[in-house]
C-alpha atoms as a PDB file:
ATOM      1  CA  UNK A   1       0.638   7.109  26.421  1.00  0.00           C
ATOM      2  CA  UNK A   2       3.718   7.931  24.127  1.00  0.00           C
ATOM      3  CA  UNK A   3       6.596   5.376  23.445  1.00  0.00           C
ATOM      4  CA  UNK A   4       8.728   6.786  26.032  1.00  0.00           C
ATOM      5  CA  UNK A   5       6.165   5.208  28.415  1.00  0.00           C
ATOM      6  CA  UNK A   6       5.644   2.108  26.860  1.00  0.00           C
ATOM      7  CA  UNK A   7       9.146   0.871  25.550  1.00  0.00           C
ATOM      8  CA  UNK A   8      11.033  -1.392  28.118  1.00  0.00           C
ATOM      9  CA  UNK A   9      14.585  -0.656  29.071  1.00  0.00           C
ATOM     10  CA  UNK A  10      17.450  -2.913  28.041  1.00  0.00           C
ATOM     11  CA  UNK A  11      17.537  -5.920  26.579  1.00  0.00           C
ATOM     12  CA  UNK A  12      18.334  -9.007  28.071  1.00  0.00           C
ATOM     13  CA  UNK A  13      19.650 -12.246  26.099  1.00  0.00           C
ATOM     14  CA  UNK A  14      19.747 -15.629  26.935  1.00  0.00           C
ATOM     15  CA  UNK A  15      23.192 -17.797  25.694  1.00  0.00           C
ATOM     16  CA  UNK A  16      22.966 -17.524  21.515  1.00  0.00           C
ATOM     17  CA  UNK A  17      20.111 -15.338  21.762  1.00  0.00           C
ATOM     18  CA  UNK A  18      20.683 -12.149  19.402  1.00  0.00           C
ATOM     19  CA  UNK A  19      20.260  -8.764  20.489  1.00  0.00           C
ATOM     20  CA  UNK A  20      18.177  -8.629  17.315  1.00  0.00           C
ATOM     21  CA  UNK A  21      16.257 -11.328  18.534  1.00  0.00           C
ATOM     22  CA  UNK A  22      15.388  -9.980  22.050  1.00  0.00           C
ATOM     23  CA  UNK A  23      14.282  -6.622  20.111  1.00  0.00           C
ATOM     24  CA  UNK A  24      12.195  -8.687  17.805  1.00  0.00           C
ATOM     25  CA  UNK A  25      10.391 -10.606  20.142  1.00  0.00           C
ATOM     26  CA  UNK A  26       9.894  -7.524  22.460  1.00  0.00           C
ATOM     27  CA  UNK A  27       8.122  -5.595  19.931  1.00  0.00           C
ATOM     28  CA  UNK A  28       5.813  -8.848  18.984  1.00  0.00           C
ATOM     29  CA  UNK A  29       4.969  -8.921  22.557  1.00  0.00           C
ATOM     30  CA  UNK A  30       4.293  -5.074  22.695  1.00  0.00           C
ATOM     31  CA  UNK A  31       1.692  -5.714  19.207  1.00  0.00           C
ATOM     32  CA  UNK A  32       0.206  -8.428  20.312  1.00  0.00           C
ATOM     33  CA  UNK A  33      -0.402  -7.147  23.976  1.00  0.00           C
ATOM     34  CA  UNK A  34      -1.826  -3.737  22.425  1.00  0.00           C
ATOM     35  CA  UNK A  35       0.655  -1.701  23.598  1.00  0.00           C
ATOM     36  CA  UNK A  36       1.799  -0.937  19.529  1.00  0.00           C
ATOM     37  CA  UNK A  37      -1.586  -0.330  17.893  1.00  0.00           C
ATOM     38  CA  UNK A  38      -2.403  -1.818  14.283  1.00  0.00           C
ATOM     39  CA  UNK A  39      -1.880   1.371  11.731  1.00  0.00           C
ATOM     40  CA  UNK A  40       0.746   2.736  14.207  1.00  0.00           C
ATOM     41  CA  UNK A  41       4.495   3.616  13.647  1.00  0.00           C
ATOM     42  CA  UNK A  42       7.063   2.130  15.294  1.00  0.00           C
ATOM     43  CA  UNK A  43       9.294   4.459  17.009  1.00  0.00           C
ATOM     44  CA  UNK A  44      12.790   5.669  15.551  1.00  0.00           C
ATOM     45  CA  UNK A  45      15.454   3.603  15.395  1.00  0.00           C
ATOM     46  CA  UNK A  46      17.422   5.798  17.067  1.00  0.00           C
ATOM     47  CA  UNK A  47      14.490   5.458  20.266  1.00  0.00           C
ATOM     48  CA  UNK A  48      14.911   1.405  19.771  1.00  0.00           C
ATOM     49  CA  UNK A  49      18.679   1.520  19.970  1.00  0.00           C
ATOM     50  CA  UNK A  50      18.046   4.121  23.158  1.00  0.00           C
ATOM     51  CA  UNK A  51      15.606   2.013  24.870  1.00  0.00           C
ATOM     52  CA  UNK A  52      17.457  -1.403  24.583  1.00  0.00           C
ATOM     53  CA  UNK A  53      20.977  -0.852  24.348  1.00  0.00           C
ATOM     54  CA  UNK A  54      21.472  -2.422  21.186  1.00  0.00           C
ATOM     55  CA  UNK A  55      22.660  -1.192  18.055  1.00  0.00           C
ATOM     56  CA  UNK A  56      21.205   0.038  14.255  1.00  0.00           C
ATOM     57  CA  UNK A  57      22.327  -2.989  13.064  1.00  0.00           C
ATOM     58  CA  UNK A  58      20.380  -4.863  15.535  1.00  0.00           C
ATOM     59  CA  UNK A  59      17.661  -3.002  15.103  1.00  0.00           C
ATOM     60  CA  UNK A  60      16.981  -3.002  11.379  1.00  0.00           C
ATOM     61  CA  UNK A  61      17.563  -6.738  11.598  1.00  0.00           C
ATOM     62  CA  UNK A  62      14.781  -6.823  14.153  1.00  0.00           C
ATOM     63  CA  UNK A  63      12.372  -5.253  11.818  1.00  0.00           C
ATOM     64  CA  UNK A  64      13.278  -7.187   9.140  1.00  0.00           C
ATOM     65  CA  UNK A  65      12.451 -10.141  11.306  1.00  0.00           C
ATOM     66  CA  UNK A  66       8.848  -8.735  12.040  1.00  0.00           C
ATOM     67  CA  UNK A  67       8.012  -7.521   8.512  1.00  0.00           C
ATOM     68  CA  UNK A  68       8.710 -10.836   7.140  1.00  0.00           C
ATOM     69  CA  UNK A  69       5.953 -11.896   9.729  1.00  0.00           C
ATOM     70  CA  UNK A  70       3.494  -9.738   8.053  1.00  0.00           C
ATOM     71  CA  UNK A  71       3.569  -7.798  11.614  1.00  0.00           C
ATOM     72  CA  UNK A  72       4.786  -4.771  10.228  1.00  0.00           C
ATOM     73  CA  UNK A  73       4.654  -2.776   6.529  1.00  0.00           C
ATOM     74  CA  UNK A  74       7.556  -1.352   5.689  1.00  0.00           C
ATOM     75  CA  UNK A  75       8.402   1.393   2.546  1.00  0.00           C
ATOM     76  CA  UNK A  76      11.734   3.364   2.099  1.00  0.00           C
ATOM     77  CA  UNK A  77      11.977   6.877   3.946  1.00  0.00           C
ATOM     78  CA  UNK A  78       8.917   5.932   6.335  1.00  0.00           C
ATOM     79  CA  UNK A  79       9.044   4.364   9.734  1.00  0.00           C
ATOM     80  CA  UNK A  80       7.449   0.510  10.006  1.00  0.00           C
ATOM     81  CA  UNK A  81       3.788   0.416  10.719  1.00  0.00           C
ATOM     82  CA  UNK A  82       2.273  -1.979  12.812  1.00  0.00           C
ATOM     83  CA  UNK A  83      -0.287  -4.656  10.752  1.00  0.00           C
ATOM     84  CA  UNK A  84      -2.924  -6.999  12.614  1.00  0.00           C
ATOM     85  CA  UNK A  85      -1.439 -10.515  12.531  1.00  0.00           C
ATOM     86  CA  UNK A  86      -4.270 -12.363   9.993  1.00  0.00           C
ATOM     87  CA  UNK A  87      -4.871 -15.614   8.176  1.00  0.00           C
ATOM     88  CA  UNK A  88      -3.991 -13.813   4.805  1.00  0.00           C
ATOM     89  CA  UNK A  89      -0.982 -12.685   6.106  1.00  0.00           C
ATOM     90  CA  UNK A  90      -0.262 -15.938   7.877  1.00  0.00           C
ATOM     91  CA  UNK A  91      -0.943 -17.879   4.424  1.00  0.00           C
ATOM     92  CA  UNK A  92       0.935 -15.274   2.530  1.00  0.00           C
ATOM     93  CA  UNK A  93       4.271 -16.605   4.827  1.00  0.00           C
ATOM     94  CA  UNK A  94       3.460 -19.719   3.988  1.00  0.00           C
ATOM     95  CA  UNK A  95       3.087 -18.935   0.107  1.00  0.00           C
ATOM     96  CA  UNK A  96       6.780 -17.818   0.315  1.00  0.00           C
ATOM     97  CA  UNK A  97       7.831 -21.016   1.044  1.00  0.00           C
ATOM     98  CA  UNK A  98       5.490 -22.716  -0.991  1.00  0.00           C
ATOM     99  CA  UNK A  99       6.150 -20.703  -4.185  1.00  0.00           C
ATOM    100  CA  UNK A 100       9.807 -22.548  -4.473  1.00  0.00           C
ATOM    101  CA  UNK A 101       7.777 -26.320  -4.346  1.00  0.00           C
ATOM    102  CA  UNK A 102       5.679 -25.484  -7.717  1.00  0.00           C
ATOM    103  CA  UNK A 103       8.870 -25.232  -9.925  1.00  0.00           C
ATOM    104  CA  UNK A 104       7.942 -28.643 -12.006  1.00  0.00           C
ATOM    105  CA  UNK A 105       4.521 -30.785 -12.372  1.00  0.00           C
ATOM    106  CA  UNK A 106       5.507 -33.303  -9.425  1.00  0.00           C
ATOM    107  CA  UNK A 107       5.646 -29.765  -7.285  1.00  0.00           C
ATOM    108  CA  UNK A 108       2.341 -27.923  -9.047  1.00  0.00           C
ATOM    109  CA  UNK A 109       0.585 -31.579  -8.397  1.00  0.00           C
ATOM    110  CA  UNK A 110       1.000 -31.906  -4.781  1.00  0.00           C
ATOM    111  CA  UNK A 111       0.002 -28.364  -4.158  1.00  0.00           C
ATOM    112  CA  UNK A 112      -2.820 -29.173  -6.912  1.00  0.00           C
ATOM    113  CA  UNK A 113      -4.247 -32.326  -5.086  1.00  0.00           C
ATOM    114  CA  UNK A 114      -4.482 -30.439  -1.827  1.00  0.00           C
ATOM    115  CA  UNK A 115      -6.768 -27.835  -3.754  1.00  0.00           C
ATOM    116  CA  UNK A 116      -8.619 -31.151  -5.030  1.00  0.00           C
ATOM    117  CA  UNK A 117      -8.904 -32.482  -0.929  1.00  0.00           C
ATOM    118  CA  UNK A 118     -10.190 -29.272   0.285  1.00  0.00           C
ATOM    119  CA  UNK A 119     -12.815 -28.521  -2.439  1.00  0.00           C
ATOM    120  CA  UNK A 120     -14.579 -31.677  -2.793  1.00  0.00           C
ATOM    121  CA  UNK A 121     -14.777 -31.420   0.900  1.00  0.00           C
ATOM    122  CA  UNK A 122     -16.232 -27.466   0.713  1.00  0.00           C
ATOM    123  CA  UNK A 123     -18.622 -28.962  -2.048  1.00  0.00           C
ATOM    124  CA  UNK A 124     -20.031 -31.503   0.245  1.00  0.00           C
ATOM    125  CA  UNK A 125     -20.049 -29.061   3.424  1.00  0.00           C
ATOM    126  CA  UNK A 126     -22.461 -26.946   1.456  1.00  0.00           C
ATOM    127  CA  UNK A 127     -24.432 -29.343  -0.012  1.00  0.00           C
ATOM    128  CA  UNK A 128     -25.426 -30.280   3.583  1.00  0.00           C
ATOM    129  CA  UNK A 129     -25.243 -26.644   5.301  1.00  0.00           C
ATOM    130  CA  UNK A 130     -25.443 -23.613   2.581  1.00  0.00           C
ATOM    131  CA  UNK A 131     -28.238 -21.404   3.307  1.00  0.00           C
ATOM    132  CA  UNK A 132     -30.333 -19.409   0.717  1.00  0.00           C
ATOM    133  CA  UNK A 133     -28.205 -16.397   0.327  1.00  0.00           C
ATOM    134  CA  UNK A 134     -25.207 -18.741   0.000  1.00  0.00           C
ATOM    135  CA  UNK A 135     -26.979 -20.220  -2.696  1.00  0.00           C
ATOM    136  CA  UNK A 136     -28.320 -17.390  -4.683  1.00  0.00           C
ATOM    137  CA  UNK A 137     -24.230 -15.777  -4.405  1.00  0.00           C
ATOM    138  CA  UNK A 138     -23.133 -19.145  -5.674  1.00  0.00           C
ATOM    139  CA  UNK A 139     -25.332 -18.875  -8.416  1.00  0.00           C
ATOM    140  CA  UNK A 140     -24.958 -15.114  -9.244  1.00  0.00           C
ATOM    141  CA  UNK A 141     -20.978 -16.256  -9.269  1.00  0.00           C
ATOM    142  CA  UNK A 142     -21.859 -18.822 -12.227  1.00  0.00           C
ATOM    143  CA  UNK A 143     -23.925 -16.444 -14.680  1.00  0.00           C
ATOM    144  CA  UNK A 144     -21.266 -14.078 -14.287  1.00  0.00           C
ATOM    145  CA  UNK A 145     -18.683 -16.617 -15.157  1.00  0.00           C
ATOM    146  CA  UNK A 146     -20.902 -17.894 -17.710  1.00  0.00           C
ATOM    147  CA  UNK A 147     -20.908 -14.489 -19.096  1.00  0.00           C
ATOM    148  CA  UNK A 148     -17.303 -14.228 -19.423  1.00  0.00           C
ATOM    149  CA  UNK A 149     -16.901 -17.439 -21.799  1.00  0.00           C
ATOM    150  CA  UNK A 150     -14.523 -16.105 -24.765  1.00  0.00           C
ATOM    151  CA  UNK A 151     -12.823 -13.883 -22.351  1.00  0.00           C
ATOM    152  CA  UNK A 152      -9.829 -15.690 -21.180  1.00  0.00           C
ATOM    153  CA  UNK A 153      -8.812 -13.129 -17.953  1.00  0.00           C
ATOM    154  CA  UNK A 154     -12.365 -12.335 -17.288  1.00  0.00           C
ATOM    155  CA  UNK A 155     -13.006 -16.002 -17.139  1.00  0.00           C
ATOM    156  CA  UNK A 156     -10.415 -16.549 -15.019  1.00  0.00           C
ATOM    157  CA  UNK A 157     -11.515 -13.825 -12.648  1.00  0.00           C
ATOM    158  CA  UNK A 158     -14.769 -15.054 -12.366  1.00  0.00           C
ATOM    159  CA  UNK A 159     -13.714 -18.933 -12.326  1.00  0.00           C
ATOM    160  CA  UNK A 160     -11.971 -17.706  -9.147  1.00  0.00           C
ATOM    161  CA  UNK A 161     -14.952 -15.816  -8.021  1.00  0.00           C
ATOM    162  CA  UNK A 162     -17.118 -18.570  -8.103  1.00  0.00           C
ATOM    163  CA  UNK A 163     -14.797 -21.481  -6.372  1.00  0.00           C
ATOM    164  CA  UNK A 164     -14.507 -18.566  -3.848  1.00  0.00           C
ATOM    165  CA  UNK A 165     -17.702 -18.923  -2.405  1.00  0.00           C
ATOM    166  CA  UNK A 166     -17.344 -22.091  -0.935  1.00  0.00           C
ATOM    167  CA  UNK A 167     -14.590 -21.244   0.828  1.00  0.00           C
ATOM    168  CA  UNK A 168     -16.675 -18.237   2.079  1.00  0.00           C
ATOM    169  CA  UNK A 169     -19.823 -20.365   3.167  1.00  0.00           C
ATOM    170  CA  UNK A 170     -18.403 -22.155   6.442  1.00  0.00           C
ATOM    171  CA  UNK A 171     -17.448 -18.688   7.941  1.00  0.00           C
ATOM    172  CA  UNK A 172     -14.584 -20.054   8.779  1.00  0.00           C
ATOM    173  CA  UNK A 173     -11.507 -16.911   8.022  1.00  0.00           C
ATOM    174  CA  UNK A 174      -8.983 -19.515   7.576  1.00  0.00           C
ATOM    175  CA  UNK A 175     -10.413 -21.065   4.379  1.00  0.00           C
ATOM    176  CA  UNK A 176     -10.930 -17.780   2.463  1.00  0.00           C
ATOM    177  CA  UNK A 177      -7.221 -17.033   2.835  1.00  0.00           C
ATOM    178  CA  UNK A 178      -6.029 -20.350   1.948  1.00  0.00           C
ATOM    179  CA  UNK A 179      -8.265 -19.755  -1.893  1.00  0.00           C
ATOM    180  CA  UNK A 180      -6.361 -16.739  -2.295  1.00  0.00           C
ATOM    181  CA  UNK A 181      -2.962 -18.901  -1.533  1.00  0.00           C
ATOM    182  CA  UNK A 182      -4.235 -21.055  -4.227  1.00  0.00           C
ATOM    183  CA  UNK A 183      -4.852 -18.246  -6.583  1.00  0.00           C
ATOM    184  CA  UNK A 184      -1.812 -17.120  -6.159  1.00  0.00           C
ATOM    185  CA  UNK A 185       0.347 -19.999  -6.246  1.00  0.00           C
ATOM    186  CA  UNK A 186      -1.483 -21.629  -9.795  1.00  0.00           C
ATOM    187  CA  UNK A 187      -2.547 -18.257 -11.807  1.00  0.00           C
ATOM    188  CA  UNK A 188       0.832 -18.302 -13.767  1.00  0.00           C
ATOM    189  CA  UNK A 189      -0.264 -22.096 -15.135  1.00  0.00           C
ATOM    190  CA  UNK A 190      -3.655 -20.812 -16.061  1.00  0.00           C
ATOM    191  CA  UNK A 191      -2.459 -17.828 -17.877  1.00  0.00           C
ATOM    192  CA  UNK A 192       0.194 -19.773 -20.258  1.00  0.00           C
ATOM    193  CA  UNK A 193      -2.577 -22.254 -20.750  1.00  0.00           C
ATOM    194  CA  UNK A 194      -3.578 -23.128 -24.822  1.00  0.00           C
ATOM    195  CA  UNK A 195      -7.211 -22.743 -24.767  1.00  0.00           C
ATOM    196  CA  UNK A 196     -10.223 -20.970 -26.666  1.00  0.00           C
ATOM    197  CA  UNK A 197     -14.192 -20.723 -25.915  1.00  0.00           C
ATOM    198  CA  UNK A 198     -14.345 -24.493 -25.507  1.00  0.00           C
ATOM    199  CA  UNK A 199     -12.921 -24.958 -22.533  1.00  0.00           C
ATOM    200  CA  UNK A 200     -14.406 -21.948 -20.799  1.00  0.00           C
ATOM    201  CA  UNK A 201     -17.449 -23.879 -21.515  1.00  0.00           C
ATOM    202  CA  UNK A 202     -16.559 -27.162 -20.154  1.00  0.00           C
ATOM    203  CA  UNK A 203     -15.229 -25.172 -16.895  1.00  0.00           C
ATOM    204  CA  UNK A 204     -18.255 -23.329 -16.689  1.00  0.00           C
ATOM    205  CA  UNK A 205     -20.642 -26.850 -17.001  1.00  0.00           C
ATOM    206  CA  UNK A 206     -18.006 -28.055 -14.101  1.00  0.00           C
ATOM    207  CA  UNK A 207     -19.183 -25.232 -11.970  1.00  0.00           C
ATOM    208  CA  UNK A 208     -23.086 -25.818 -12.988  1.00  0.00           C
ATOM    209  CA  UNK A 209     -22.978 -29.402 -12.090  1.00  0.00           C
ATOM    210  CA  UNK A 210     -21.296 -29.187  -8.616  1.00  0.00           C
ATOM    211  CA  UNK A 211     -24.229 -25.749  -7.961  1.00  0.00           C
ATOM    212  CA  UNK A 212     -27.002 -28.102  -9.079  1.00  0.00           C
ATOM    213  CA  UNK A 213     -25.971 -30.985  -6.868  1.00  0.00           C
ATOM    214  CA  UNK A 214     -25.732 -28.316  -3.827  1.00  0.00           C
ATOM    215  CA  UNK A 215     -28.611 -27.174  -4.660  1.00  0.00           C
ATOM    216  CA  UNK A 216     -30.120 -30.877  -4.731  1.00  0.00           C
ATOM    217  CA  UNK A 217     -28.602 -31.079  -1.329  1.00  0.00           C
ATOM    218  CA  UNK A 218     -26.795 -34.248  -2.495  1.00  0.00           C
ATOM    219  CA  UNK A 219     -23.484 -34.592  -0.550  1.00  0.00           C
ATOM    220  CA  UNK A 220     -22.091 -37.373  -2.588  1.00  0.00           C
ATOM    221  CA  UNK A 221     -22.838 -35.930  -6.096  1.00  0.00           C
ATOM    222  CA  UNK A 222     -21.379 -32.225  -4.916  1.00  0.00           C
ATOM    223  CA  UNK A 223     -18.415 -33.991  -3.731  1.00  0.00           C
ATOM    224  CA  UNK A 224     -18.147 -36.008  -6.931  1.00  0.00           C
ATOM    225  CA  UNK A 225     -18.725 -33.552  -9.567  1.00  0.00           C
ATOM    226  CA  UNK A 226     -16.051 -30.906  -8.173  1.00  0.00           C
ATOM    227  CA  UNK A 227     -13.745 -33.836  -8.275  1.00  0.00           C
ATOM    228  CA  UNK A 228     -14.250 -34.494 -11.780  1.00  0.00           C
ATOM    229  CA  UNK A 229     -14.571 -30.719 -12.617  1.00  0.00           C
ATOM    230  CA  UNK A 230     -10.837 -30.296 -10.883  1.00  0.00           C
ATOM    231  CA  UNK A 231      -9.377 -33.419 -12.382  1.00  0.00           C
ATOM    232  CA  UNK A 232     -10.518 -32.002 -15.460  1.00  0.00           C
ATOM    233  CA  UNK A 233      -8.547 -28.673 -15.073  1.00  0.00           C
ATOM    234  CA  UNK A 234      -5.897 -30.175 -13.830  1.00  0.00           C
ATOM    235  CA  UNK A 235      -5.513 -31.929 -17.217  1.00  0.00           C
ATOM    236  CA  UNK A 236      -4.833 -28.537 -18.630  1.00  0.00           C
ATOM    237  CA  UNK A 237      -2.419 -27.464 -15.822  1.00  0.00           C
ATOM    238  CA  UNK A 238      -0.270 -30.301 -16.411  1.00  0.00           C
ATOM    239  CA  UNK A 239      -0.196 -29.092 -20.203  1.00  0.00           C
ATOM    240  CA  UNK A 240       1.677 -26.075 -19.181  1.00  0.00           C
ATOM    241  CA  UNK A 241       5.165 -28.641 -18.570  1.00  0.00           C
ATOM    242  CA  UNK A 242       7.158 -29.965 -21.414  1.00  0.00           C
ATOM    243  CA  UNK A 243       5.888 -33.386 -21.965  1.00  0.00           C
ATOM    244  CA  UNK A 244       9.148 -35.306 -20.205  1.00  0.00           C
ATOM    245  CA  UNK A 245       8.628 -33.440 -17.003  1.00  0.00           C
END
């Protein structure tokens, strides 16, 4: 089936609906229904403006709408193609937003203490639920990040790496996108951070004691011990702002 046969005639608008709109929400319809495949173009714009009466202008504004959705990739001198709506992607919106909030230490806390919320709460979910092979990742994830002391952007990677299998251990897809948010949103504080070997090691005995109280299967002391492991860091965080912030 070609575009010819799949592509709906005009447009219709409602009162202070945009013809940009209509087209928008059309072609979500048409991805989310199947009948625009994920990794497939979107017809011309020319076809678009054929098929619903509406101009280039409106058009171009309608892709721009979807692209900004994460529905569709976009790159100068190629036509749109169509991505699978995902958490990442999702999240990703939401980091766009989100990246204008962390501007000062009031912003980078709130977005901090949510981290802080959902990881004590990952530490005590696998505490109670992890299974063997989450265990033996988890602690594959801390010799390698014990490894990496010294190294301040292999330490990071691997800090990351580790705190990134708890999110992975509910199987939940939602949670492994929102780490990456987090990654995203705080890796600029981490990198201007003052620091040396010392405080790769105190990170790295953070990570130990929250695996050993998993490990334990003790809720309460998992829970506990990646609170004080993140209150710790986010003693350094907060040392990335001038000091009348």
């Amino acid at each position: 089936m070609d575009h010819s046969e799949r592509l709906h005639g005009h447009v219709t608008t409602g009162v202070g609906t945009r013809r940009s709109d209509a087209v928008a929400a059309e072609l979500v319809r048409m991805i989310e229904t199947g009948g625009l495949q994920e990794g497939e173009r979107l017809p011309a714009e020319r076809d678009l403006m054929q098929r619903y009466g509406v101009s280039r202008a409106a058009v171009r504004e309608a892709i721009v709408s979807l692209a900004n959705r994460g529905l569709v990739e976009t790159r100068l001198g190629h036509r749109p193609i169509v991505r699978k709506p995902d958490y990442e992607i999702a999240v990703d919106k939401v980091g766009n937003l989100v990246g204008h909030l962390v501007i000062d230490r009031k912003g980078v806390w709130n977005l901090f203490e949510t981290r802080i919320f959902m990881e004590t709460a990952l530490a005590r979910w696998a505490a109670k639920h992890a299974r063997r092979d989450d265990l033996e990742e988890l602690r594959a994830a801390l010799d390698t990040n014990r490894e990496a002391i010294g190294n301040p952007v292999l330490f990071d990677e691997t800090d990351a790496a580790f705190h990134a299998v708890l999110y992975r251990i509910p199987g939940n897809p939602i949670y492994p996108a929102i780490h990456k948010a987090y990654v995203d949103w705080l890796t600029q504080h981490w990198r201007s951070m003052k620091r040396g070997a010392g405080i790769d090691q105190m990170n790295c005995a953070g990570h130990e004691a929250v695996l050993e109280a998993i490990e334990a299967r003790d809720p309460d002391n998992a829970e506990e011990a990646m609170r004080r492991h993140l209150v710790a860091a986010w003693e350094f965080v907060r040392s990335t702002f001038p000091s009348d912030s």
